[in-house]
N, C-alpha and C. Protein backbone atom coordinates (compact mmCIF):
# COMPACT_ATOMS: atom_id res chain seq x y z
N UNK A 1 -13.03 -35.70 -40.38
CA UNK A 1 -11.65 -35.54 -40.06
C UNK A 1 -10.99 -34.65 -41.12
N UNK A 2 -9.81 -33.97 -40.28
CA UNK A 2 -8.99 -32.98 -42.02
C UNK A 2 -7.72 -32.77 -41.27
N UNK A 3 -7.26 -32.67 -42.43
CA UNK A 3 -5.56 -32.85 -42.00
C UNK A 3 -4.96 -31.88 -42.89
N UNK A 4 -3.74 -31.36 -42.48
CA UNK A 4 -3.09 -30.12 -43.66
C UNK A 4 -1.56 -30.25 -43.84
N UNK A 5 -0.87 -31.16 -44.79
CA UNK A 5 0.46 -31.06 -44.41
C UNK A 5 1.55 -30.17 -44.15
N UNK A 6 1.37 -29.06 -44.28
CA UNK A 6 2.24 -27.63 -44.49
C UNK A 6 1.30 -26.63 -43.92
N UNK A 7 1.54 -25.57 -42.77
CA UNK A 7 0.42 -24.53 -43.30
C UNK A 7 1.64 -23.15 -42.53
N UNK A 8 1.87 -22.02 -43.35
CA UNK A 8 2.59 -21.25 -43.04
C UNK A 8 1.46 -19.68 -42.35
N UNK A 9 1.41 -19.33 -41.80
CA UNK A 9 0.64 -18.32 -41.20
C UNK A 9 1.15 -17.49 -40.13
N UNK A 10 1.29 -16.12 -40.94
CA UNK A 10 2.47 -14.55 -40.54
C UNK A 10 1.82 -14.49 -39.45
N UNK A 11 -0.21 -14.55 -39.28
CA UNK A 11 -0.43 -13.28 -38.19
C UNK A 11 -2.02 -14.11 -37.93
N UNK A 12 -2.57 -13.94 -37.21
CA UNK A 12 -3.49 -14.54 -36.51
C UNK A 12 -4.09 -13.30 -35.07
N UNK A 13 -5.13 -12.58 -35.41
CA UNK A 13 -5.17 -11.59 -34.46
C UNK A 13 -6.95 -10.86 -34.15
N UNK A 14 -6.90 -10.15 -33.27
CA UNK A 14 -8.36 -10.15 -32.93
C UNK A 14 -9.00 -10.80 -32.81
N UNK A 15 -9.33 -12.02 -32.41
CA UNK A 15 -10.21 -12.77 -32.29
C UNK A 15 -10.68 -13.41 -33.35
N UNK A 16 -9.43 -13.64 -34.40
CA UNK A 16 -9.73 -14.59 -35.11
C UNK A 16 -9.36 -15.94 -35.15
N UNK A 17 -9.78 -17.52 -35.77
CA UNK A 17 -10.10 -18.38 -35.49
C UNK A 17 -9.06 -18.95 -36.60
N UNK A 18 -8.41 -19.99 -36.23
CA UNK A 18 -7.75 -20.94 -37.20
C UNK A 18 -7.81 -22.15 -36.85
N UNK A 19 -8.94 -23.25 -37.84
CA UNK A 19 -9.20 -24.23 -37.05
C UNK A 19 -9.16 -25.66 -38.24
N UNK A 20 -8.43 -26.83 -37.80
CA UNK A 20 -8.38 -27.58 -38.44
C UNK A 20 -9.22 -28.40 -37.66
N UNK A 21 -10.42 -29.21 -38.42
CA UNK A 21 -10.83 -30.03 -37.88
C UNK A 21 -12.49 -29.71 -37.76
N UNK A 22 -13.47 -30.70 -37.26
CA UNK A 22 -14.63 -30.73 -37.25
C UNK A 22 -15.06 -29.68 -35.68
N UNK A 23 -16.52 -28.57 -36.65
CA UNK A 23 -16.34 -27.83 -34.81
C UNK A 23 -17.61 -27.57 -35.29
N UNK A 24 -18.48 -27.79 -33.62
CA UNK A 24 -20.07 -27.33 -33.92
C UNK A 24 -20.60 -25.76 -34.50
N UNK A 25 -20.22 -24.98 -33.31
CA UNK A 25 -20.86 -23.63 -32.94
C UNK A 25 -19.22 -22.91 -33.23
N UNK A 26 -19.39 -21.65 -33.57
CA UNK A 26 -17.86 -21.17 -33.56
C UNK A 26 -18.77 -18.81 -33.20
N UNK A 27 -18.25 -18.65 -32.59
CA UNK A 27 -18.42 -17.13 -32.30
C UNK A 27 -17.67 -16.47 -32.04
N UNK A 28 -16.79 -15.57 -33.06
CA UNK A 28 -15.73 -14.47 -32.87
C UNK A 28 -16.47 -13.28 -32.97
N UNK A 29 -15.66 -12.16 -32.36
CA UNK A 29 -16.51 -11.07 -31.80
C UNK A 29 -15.16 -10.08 -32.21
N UNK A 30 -15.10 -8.75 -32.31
CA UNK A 30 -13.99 -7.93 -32.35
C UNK A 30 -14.75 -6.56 -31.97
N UNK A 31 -14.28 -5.47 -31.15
CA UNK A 31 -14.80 -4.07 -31.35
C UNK A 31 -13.12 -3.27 -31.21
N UNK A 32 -13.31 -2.37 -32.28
CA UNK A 32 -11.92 -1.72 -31.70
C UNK A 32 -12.17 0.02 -32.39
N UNK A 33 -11.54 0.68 -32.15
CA UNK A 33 -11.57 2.08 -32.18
C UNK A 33 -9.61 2.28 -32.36
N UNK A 34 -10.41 3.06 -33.80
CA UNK A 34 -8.84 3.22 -34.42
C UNK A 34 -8.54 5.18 -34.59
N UNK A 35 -7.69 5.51 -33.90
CA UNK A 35 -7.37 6.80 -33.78
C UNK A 35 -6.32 7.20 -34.72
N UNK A 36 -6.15 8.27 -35.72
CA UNK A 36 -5.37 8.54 -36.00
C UNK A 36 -5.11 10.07 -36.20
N UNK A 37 -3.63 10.32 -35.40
CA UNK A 37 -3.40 11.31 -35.17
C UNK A 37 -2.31 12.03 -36.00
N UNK A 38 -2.40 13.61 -36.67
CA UNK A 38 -1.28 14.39 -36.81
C UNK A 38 -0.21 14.51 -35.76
N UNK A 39 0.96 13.95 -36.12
CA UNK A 39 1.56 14.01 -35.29
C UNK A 39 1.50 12.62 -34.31
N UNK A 40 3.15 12.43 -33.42
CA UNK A 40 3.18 11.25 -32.67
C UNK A 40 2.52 11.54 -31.26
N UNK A 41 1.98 12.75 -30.99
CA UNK A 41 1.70 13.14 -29.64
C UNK A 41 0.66 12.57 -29.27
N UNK A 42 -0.06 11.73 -28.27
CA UNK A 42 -1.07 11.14 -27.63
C UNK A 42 -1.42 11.52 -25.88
N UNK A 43 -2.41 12.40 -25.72
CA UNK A 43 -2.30 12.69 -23.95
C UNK A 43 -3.43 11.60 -23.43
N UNK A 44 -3.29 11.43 -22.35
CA UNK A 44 -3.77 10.68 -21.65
C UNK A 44 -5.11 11.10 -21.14
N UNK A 45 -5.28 12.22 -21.66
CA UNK A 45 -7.15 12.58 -21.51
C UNK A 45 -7.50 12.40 -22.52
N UNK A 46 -7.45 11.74 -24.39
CA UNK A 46 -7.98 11.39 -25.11
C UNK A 46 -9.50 10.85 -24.63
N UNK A 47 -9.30 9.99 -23.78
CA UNK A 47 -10.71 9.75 -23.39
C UNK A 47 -11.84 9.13 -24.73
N UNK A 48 -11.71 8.20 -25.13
CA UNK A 48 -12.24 7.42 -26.54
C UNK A 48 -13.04 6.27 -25.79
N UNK A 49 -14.32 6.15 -25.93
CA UNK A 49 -14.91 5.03 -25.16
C UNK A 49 -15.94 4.66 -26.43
N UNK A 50 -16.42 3.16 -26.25
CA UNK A 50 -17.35 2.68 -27.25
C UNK A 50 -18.62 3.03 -26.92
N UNK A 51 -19.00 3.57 -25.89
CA UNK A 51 -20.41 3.90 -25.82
C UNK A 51 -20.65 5.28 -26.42
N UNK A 52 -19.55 5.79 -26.75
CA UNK A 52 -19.81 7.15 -27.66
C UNK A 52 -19.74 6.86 -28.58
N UNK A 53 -20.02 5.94 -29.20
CA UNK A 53 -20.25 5.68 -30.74
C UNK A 53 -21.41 4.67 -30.72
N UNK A 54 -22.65 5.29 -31.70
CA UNK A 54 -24.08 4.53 -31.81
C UNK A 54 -23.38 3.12 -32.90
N UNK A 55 -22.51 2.78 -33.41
CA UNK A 55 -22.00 1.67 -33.94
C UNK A 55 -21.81 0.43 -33.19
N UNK A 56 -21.63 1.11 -32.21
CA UNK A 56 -21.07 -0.09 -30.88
C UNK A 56 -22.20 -0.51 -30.26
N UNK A 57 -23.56 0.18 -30.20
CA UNK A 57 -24.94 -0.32 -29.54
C UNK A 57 -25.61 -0.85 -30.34
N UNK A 58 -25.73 -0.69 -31.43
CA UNK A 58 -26.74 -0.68 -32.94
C UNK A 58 -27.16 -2.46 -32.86
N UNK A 59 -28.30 -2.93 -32.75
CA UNK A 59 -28.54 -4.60 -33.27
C UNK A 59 -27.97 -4.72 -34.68
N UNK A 60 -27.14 -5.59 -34.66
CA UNK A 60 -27.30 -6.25 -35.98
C UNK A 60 -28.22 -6.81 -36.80
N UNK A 61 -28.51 -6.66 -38.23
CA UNK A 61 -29.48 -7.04 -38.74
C UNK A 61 -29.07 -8.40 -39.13
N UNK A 62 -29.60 -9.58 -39.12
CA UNK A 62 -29.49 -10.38 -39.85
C UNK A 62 -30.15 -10.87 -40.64
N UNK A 63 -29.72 -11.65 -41.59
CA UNK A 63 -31.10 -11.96 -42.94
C UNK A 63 -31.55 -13.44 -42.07
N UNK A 64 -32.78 -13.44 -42.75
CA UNK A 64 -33.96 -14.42 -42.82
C UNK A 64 -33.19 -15.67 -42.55
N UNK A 65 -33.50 -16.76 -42.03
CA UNK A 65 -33.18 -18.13 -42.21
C UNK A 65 -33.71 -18.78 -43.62
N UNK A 66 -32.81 -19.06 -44.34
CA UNK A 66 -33.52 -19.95 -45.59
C UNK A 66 -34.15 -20.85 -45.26
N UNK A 67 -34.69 -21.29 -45.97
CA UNK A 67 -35.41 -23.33 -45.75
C UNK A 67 -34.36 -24.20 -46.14
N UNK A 68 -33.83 -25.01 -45.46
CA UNK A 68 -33.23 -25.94 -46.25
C UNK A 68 -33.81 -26.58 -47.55
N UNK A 69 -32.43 -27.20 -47.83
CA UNK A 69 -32.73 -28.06 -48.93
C UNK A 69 -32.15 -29.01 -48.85
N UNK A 70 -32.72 -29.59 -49.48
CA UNK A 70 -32.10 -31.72 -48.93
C UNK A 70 -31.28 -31.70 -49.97
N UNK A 71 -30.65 -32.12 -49.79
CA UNK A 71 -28.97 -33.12 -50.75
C UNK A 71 -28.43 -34.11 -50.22
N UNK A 72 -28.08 -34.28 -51.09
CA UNK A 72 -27.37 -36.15 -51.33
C UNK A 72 -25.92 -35.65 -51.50
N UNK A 73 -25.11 -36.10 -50.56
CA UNK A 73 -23.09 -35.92 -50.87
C UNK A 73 -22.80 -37.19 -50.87
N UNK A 74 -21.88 -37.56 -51.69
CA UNK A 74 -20.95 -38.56 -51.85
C UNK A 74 -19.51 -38.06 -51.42
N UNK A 75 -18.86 -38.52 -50.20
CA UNK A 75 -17.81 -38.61 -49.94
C UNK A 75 -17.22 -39.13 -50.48
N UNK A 76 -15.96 -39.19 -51.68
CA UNK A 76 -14.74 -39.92 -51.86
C UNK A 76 -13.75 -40.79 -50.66
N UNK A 77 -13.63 -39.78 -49.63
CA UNK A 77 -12.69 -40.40 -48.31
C UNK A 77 -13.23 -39.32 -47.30
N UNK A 78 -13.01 -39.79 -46.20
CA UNK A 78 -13.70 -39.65 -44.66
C UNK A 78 -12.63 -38.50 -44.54
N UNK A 79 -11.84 -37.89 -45.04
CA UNK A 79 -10.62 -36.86 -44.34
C UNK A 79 -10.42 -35.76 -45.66
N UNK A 80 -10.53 -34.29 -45.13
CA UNK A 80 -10.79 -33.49 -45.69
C UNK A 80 -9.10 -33.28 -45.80
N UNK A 81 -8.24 -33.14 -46.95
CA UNK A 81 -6.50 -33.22 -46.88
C UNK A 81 -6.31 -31.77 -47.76
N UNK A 82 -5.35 -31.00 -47.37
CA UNK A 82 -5.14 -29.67 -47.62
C UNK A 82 -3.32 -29.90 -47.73
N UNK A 83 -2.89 -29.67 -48.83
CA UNK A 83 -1.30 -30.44 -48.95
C UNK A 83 -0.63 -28.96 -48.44
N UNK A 84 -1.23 -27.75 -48.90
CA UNK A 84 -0.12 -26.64 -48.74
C UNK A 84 -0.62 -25.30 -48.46
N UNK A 85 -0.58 -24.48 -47.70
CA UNK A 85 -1.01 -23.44 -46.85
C UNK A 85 0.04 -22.24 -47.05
N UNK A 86 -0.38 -21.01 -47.53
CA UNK A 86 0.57 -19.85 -47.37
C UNK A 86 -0.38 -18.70 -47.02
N UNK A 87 -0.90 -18.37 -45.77
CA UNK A 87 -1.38 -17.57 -45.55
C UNK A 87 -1.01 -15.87 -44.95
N UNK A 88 -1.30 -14.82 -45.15
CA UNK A 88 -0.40 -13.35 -44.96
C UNK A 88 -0.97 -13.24 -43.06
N UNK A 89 -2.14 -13.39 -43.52
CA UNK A 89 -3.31 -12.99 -42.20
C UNK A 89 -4.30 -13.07 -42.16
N UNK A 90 -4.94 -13.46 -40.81
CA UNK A 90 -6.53 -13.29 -40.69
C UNK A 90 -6.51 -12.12 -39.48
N UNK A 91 -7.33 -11.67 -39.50
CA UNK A 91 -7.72 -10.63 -38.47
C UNK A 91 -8.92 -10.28 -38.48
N UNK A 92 -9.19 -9.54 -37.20
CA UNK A 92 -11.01 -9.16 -36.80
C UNK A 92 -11.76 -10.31 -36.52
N UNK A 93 -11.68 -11.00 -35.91
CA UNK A 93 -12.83 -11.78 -35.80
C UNK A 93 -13.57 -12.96 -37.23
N UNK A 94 -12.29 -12.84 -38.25
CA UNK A 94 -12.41 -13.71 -39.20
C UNK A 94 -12.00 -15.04 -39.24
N UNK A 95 -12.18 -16.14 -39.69
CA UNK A 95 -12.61 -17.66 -39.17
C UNK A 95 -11.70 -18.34 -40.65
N UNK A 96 -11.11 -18.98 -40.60
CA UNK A 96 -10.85 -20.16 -41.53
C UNK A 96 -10.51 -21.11 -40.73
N UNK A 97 -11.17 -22.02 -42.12
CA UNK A 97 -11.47 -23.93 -41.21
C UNK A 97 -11.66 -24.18 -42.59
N UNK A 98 -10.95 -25.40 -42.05
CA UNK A 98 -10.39 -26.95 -42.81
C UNK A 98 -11.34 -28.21 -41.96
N UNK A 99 -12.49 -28.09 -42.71
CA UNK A 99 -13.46 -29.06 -41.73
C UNK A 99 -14.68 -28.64 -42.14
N UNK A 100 -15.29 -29.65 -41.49
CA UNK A 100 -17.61 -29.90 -41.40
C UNK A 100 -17.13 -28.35 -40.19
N UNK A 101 -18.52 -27.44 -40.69
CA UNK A 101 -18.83 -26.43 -39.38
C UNK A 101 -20.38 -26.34 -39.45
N UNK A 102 -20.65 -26.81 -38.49
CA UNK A 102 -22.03 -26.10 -38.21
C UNK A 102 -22.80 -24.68 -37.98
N UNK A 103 -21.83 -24.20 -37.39
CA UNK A 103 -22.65 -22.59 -37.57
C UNK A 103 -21.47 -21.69 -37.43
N UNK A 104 -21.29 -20.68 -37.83
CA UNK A 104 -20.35 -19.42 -37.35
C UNK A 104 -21.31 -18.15 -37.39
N UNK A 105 -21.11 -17.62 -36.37
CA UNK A 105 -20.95 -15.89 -36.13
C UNK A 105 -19.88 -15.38 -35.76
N UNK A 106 -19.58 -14.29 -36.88
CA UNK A 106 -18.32 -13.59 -37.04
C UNK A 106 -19.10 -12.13 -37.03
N UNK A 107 -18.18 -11.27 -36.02
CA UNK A 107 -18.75 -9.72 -36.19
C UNK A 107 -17.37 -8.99 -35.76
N UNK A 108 -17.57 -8.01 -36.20
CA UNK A 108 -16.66 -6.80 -36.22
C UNK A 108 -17.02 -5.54 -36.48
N UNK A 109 -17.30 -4.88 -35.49
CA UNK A 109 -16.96 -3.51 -35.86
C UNK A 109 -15.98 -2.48 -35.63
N UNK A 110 -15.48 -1.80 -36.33
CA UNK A 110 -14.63 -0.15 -35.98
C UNK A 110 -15.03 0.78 -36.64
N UNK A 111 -14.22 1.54 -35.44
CA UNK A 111 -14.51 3.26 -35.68
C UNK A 111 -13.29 3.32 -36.00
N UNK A 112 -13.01 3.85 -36.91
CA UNK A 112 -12.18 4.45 -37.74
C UNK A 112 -11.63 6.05 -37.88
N UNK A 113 -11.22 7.11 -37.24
CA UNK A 113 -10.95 8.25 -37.69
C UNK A 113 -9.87 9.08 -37.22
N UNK A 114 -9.48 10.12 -38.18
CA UNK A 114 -8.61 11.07 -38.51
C UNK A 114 -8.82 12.38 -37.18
N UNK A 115 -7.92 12.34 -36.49
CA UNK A 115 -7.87 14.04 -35.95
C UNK A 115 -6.95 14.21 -36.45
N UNK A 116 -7.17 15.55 -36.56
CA UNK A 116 -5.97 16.91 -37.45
C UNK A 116 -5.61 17.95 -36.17
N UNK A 117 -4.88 18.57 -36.54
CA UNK A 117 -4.56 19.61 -35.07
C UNK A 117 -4.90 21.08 -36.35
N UNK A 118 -5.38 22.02 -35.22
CA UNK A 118 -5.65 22.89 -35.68
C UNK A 118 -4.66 23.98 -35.39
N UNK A 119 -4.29 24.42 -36.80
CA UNK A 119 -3.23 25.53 -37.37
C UNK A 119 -3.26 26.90 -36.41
């Protein structure tokens, strides 16, 4: 169990996760494509898709599974208590928890880039 008496939080976005409490499996995902342009002008044949970028197909690598290791916890009290919270933001597919989690996958990717107009 977890409990939080206060928690202040501006922004919460992309597929990210704000979770008080006990949760098995948790999977946030984000893809986004960020354009930035000279100038406020934007036409409607930009035409920007994720399959034109090998970032957006690519497997992720992940590392090895460790071996566990056995441990011994001593609980003080059955309730995980969080008195005061001031958070700006989470974003992308990023996860905070106040709690037991069993697994998370968190991914995110962007494309990121600059057009210039030519002189």
């Amino acid at each position: 169990m977890a409990s939080a008496d206060y928690v202040s939080l501006n922004g919460l976005t992309f597929s990210s996760i704000f979770n008080i409490g006990d949760t098995g499996h948790v999977r946030s995902t984000s893809r986004g494509i960020a354009l930035q342009k000279e100038g406020a002008r934007f036409k409607s044949d930009t035409n920007i898709d994720f399959n034109d970028y090998s970032l957006f197909n690519r497997n992720m690598i992940l590392p090895e599974t460790i071996t566990p290791v056995q441990k011994e916890t001593i609980h003080h009290s059955d309730t995980i208590r969080v008195q005061t919270l001031d958070i700006i933001g989470i974003s992308e597919a990023a996860l905070f928890q106040i709690g037991n989690l069993e697994q998370a996958y968190c991914e995110s990717r962007i494309k990121h880039f600059r057009r210039y107009s030519r002189s």
